[in-house]
C-alpha atoms as a PDB file:
ATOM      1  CA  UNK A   1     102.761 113.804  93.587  1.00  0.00           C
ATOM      2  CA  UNK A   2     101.877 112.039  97.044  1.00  0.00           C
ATOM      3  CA  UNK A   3     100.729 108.565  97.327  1.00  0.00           C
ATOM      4  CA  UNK A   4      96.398 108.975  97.494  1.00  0.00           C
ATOM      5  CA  UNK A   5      95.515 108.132 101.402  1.00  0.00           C
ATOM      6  CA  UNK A   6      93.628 104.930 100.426  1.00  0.00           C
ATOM      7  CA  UNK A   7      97.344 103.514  99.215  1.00  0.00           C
ATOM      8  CA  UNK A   8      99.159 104.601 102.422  1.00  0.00           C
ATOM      9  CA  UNK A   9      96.334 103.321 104.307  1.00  0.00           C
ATOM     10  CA  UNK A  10      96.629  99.459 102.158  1.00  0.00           C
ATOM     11  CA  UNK A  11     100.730  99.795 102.533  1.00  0.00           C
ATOM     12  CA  UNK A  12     100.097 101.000 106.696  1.00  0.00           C
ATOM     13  CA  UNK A  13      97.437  97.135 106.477  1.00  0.00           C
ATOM     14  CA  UNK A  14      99.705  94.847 104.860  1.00  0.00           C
ATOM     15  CA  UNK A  15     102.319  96.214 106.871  1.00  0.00           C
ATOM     16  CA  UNK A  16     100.840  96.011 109.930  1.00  0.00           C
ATOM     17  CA  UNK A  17      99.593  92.082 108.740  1.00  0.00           C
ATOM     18  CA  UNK A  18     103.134  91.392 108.075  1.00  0.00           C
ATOM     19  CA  UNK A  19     104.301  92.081 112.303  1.00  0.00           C
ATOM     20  CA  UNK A  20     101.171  90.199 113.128  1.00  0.00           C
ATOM     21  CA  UNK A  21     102.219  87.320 111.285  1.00  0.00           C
ATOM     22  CA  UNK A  22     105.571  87.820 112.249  1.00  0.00           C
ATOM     23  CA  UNK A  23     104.760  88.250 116.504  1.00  0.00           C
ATOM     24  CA  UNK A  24     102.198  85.246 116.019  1.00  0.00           C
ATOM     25  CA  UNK A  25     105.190  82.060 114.842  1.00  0.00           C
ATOM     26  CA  UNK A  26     107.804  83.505 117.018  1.00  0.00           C
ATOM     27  CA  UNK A  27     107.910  80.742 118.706  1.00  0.00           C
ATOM     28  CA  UNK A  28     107.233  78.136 116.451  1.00  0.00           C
ATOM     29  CA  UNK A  29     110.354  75.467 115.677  1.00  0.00           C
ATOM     30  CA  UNK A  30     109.488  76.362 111.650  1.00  0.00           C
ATOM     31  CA  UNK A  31     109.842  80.533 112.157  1.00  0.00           C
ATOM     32  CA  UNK A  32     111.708  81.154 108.697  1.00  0.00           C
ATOM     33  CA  UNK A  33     109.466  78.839 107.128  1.00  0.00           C
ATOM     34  CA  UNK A  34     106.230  80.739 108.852  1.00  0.00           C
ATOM     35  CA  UNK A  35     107.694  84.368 107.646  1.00  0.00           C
ATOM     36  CA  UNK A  36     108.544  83.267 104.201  1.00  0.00           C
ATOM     37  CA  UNK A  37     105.046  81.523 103.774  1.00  0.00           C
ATOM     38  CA  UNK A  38     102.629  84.386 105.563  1.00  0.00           C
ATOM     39  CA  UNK A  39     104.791  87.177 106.501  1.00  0.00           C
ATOM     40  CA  UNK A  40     106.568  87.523 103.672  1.00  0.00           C
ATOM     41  CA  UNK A  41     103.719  87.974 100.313  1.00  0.00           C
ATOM     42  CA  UNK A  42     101.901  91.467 102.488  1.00  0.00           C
ATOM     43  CA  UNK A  43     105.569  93.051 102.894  1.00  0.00           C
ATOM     44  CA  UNK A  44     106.037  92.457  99.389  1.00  0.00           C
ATOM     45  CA  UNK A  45     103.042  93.799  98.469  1.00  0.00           C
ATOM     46  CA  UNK A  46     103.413  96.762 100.776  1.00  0.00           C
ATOM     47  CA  UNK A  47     106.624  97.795  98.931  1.00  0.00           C
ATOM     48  CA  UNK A  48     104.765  97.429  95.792  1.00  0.00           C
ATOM     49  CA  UNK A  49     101.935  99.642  96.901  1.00  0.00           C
ATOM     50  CA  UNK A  50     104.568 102.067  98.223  1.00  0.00           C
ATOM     51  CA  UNK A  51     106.765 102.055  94.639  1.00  0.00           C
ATOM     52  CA  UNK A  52     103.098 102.705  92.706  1.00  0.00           C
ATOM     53  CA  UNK A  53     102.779  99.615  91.485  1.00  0.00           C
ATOM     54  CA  UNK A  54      99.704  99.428  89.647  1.00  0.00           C
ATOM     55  CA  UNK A  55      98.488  95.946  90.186  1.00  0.00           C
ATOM     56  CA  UNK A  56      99.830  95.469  93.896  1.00  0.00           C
ATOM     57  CA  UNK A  57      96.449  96.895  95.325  1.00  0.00           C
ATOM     58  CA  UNK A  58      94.561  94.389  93.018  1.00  0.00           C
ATOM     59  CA  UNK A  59      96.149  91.391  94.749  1.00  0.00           C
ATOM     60  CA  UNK A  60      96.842  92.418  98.226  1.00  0.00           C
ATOM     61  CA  UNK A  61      92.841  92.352  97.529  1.00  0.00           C
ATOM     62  CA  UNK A  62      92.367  88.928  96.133  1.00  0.00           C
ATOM     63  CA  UNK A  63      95.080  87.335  98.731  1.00  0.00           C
ATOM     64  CA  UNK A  64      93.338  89.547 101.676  1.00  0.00           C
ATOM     65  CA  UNK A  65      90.305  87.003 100.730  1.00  0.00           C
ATOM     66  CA  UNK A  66      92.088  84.280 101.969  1.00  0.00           C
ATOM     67  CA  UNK A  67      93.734  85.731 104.705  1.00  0.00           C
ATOM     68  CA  UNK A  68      90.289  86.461 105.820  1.00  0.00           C
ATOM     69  CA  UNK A  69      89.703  82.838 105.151  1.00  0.00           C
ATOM     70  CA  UNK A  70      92.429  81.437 107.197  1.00  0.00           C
ATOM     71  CA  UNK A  71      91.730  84.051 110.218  1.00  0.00           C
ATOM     72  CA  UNK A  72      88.285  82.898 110.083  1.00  0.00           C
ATOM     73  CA  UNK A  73      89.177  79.139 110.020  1.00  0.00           C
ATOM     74  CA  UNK A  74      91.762  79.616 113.057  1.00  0.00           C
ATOM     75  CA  UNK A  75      89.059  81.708 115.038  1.00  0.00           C
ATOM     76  CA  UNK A  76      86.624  79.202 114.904  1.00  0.00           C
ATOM     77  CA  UNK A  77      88.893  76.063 115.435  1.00  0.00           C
ATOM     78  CA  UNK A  78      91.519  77.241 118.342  1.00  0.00           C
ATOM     79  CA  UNK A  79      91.005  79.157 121.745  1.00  0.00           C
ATOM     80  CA  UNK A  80      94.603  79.616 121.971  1.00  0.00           C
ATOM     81  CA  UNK A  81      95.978  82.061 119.446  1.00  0.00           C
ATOM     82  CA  UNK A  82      92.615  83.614 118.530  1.00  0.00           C
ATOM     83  CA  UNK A  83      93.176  86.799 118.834  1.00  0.00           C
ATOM     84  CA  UNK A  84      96.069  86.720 116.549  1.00  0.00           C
ATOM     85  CA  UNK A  85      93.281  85.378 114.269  1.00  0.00           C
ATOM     86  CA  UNK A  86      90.590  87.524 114.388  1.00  0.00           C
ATOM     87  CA  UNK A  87      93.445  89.967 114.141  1.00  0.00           C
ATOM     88  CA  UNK A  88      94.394  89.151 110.994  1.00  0.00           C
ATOM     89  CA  UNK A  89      90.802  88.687 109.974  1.00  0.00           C
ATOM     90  CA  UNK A  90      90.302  92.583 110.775  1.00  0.00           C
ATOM     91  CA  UNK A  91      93.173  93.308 108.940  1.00  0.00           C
ATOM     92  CA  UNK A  92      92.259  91.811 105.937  1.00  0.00           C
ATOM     93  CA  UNK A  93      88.602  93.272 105.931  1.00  0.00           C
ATOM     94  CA  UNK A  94      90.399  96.470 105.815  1.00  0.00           C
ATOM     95  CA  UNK A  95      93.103  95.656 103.160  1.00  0.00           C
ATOM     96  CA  UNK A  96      89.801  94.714 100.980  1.00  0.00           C
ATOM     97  CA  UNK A  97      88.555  98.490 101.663  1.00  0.00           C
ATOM     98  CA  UNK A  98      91.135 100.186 101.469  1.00  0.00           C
ATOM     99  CA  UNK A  99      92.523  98.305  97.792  1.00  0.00           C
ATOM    100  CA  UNK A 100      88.886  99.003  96.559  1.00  0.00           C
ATOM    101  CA  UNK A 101      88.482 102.460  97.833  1.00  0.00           C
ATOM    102  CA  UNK A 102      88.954 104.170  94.655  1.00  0.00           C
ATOM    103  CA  UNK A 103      86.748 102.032  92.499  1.00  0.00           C
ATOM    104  CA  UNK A 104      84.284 102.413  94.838  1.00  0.00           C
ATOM    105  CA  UNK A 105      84.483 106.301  95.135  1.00  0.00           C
ATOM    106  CA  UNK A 106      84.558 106.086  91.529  1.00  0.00           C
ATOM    107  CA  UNK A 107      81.292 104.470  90.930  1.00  0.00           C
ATOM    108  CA  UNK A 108      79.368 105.776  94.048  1.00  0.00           C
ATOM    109  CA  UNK A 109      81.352 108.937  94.450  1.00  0.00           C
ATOM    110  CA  UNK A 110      79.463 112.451  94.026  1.00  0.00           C
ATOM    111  CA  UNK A 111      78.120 113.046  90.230  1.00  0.00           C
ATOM    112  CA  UNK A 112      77.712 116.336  90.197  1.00  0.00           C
ATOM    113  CA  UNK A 113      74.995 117.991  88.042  1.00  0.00           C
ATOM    114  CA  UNK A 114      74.529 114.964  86.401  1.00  0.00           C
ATOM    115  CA  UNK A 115      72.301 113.287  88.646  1.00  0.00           C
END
């Protein structure tokens, strides 16, 4: 059975959050330290998506909240690396979506002859 498009689209998110963190402390003195902290919990959670886990989708939402946080924060403090910020505050507004797309079908979806 094929993975449902709204978990390839959350892996293809967390994924793509995972290179942004990882192109945005190339150059800092602390890079290991910067992947293991940012880069490293939305690759994890990617691969869980991926392998069906059932509650990966449930916290790539609830961490996506404070990645949103964070990109907000960054956006509105620096001029230097903003985009990378409002970058990752994109990605996590679509990480939310896409981990609550099927609830949200669910309860909004089409209800047939029921309505």
């Amino acid at each position: 059975m094929p993975l449902p498009a709204s978990r390839r689209l959350l892996a293809a998110l967390l994924l793509a959050l995972a290179a942004l963190f990882a192109a945005w402390f190339a150059g800092d003195a602390r890079y290991l330290q910067a992947l293991a902290l940012f880069a490293l919990p939305p690759l994890l959670l990617a691969i869980g998506v991926l392998a069906r886990r059932r509650t990966a989708a449930f916290w790539a939402g609830v961490l996506a909240l404070g990645w949103f946080c964070h990109g907000v924060m960054l956006a509105w403090e620096r001029s230097e690396g903003r985009g990378y910020a409002l970058g990752e505050v994109a990605l996590a507004l679509g990480i939310i979506a896409a981990a609550n797309w099927p609830g949200l079908s669910a309860r909004f979806g089409s209800r047939g002859a029921r309505d």
